[in-house]
Protein backbone atom coordinates (compact mmCIF):
# COMPACT_ATOMS: atom_id res chain seq x y z
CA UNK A 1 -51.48 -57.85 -46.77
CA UNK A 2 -49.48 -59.85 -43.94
CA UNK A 3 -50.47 -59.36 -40.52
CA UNK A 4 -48.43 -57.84 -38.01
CA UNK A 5 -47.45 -61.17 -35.73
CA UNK A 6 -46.96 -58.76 -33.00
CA UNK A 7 -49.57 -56.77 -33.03
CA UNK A 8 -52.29 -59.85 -33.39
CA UNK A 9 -50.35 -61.79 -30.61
CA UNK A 10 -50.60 -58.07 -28.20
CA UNK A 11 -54.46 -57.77 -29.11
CA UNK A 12 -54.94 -61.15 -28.01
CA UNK A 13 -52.91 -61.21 -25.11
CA UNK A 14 -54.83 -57.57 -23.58
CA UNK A 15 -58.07 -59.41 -24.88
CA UNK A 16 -56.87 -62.13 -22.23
CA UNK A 17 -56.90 -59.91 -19.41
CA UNK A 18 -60.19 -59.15 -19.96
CA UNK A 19 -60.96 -63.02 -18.36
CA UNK A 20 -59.60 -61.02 -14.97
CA UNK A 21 -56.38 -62.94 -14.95
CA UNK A 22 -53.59 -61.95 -13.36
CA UNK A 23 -51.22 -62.99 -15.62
CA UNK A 24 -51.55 -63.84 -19.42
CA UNK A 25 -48.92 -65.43 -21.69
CA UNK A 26 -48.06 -67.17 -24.66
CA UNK A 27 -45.25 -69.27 -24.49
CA UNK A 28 -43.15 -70.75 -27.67
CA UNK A 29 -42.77 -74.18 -28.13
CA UNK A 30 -39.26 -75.69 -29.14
CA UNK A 31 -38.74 -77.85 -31.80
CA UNK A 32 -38.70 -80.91 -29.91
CA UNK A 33 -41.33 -80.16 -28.43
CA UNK A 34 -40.33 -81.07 -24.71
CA UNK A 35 -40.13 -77.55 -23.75
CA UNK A 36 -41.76 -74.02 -23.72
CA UNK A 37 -40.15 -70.04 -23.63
CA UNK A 38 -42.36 -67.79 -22.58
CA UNK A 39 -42.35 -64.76 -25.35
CA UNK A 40 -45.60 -62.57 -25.02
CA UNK A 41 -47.05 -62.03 -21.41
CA UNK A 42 -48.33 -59.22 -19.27
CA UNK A 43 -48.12 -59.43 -15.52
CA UNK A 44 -44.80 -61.53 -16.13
CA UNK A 45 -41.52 -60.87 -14.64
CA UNK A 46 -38.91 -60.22 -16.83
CA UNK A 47 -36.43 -62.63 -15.43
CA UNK A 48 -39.14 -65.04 -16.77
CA UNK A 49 -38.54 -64.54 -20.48
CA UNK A 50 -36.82 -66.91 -22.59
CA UNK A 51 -35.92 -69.30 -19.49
CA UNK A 52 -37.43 -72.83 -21.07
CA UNK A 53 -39.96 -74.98 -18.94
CA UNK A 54 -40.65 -78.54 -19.47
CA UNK A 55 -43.87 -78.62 -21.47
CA UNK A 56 -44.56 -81.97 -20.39
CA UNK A 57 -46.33 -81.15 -16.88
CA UNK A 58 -48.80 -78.92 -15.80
CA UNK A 59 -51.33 -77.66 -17.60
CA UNK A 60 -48.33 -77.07 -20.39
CA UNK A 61 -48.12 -80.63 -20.28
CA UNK A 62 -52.12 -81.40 -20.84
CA UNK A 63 -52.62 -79.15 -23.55
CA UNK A 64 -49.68 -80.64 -25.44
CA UNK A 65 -50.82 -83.87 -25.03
CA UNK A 66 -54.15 -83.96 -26.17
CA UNK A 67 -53.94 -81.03 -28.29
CA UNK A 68 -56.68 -79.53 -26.25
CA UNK A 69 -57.44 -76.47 -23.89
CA UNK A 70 -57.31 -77.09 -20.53
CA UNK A 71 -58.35 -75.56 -16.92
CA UNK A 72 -57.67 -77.60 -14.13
CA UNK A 73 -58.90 -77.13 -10.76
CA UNK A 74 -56.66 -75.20 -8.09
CA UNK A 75 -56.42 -78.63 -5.90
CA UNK A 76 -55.77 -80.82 -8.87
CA UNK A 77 -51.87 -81.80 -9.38
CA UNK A 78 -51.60 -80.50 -12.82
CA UNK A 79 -52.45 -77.13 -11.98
CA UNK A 80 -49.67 -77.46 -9.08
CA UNK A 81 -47.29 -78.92 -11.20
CA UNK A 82 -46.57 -76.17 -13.14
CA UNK A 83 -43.64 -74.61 -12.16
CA UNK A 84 -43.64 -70.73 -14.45
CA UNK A 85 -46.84 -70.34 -12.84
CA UNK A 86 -46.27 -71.96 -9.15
CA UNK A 87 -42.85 -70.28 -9.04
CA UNK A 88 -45.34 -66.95 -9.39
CA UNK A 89 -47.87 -67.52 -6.55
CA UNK A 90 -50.62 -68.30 -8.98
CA UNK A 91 -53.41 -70.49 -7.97
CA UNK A 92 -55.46 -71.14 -10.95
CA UNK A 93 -54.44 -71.56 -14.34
CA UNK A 94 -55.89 -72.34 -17.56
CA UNK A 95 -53.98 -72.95 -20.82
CA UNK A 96 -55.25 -73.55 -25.22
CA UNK A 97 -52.88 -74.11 -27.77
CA UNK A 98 -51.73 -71.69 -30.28
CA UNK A 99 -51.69 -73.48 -33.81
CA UNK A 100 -50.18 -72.10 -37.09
CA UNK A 101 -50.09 -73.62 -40.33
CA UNK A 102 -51.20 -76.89 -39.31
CA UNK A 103 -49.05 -77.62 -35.87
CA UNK A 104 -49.12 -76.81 -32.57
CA UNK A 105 -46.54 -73.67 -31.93
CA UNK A 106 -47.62 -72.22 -28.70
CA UNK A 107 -49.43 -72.32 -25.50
CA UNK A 108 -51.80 -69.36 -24.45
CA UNK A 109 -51.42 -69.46 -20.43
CA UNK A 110 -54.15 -67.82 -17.89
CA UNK A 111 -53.00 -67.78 -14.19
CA UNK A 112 -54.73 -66.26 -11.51
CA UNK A 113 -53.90 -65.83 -8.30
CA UNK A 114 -56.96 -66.18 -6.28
CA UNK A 115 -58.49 -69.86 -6.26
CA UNK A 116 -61.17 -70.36 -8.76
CA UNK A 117 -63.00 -72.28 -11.42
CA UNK A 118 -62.72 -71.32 -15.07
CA UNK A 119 -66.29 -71.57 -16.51
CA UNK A 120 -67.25 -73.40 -19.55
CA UNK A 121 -67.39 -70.69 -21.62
CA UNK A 122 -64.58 -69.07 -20.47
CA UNK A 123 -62.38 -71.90 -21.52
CA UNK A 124 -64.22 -71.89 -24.90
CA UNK A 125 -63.56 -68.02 -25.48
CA UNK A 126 -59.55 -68.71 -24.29
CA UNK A 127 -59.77 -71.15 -27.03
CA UNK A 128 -61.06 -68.68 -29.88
CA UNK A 129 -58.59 -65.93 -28.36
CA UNK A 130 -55.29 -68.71 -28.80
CA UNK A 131 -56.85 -69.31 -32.66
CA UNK A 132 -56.33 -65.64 -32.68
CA UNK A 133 -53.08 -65.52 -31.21
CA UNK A 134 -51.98 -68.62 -33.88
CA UNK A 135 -52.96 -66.19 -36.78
CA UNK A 136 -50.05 -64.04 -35.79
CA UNK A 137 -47.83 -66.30 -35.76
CA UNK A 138 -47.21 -66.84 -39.22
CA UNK A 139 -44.69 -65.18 -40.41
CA UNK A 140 -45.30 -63.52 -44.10
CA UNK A 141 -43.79 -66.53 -46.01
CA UNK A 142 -46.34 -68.73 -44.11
CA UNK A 143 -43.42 -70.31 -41.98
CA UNK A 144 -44.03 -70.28 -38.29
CA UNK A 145 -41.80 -69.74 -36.14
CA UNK A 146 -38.88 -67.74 -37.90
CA UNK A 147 -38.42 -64.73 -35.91
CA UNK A 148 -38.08 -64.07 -32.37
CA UNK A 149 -40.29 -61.90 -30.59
CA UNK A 150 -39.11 -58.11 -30.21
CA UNK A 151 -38.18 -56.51 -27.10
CA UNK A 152 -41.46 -54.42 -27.11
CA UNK A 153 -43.54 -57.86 -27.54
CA UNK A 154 -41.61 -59.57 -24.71
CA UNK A 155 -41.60 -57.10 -22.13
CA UNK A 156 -44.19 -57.12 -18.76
CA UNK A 157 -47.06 -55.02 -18.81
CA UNK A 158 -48.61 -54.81 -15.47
């Protein structure tokens, strides 16, 4: 039995919130690569949805280049450089990749809007949570990617 790519990528994202974030999303990856669409989020405008961002700064930009999860500290530029979550008053961010079927699809985002450090561990269970997330995002053939998010999946929860 397939799983419901909705449903795993909504019990992810509320498990998110649970890191007291303001804001949790994951955001698409195009084909090329060179940009990201928010798709999933809660505490996300509207407006915000399927507008692309460069995934090549910020902590976007980090986590697609080394493949890795990353948390940067409020005064460091990456975290600064991110304009979907500096465009939103957030002041901390943290960010793991979403893989499916072998290549990197997504980006699980965690902004916050107080200044603060992500622990260790924290960064660690975002990690396991965007694993989670890339289960979902397999479509029932096995193909990533192949169908757009529904309305219900998309829209802000506060």
């Amino acid at each position: 039995m397939p799983l419901d790519p909705e449903r795993v990528v909504d019990v992810g994202l509320r498990a998110a919130r649970e890191f007291e974030l303001d804001a949790v999303i994951a955001s698409v990856l195009s084909d090329e690569g060179n940009a990201h669409v928010p798709s999933w989020a809660f505490g996300l405008p509207e407006a915000c949805f399927g507008r692309d961002a460069p995934a090549t700064r910020g902590v976007v930009g980090l986590v697609v280049g080394t493949g890795r999860p990353a948390a940067p500290g409020a005064e460091e530029p990456s975290c600064r450089d991110e304009p979907l979550v500096t465009e939103m008053g957030f002041a901390s961010v943290l960010a793991s990749p979403i893989w499916a079927a072998g290549w990197l699809q997504a980006i699980l985002i965690g902004a916050s809007r107080a200044p603060r450090a992500f622990a260790p561990q924290e960064v660690e269970a975002f990690e396991l949570l965007a694993g989670q997330i890339g289960m979902g995002c397999r479509t029932p053939t096995g193909s990533p990617k192949n169908s757009a998010p529904s309305p219900a999946c998309r829209s802000s929860i506060a």
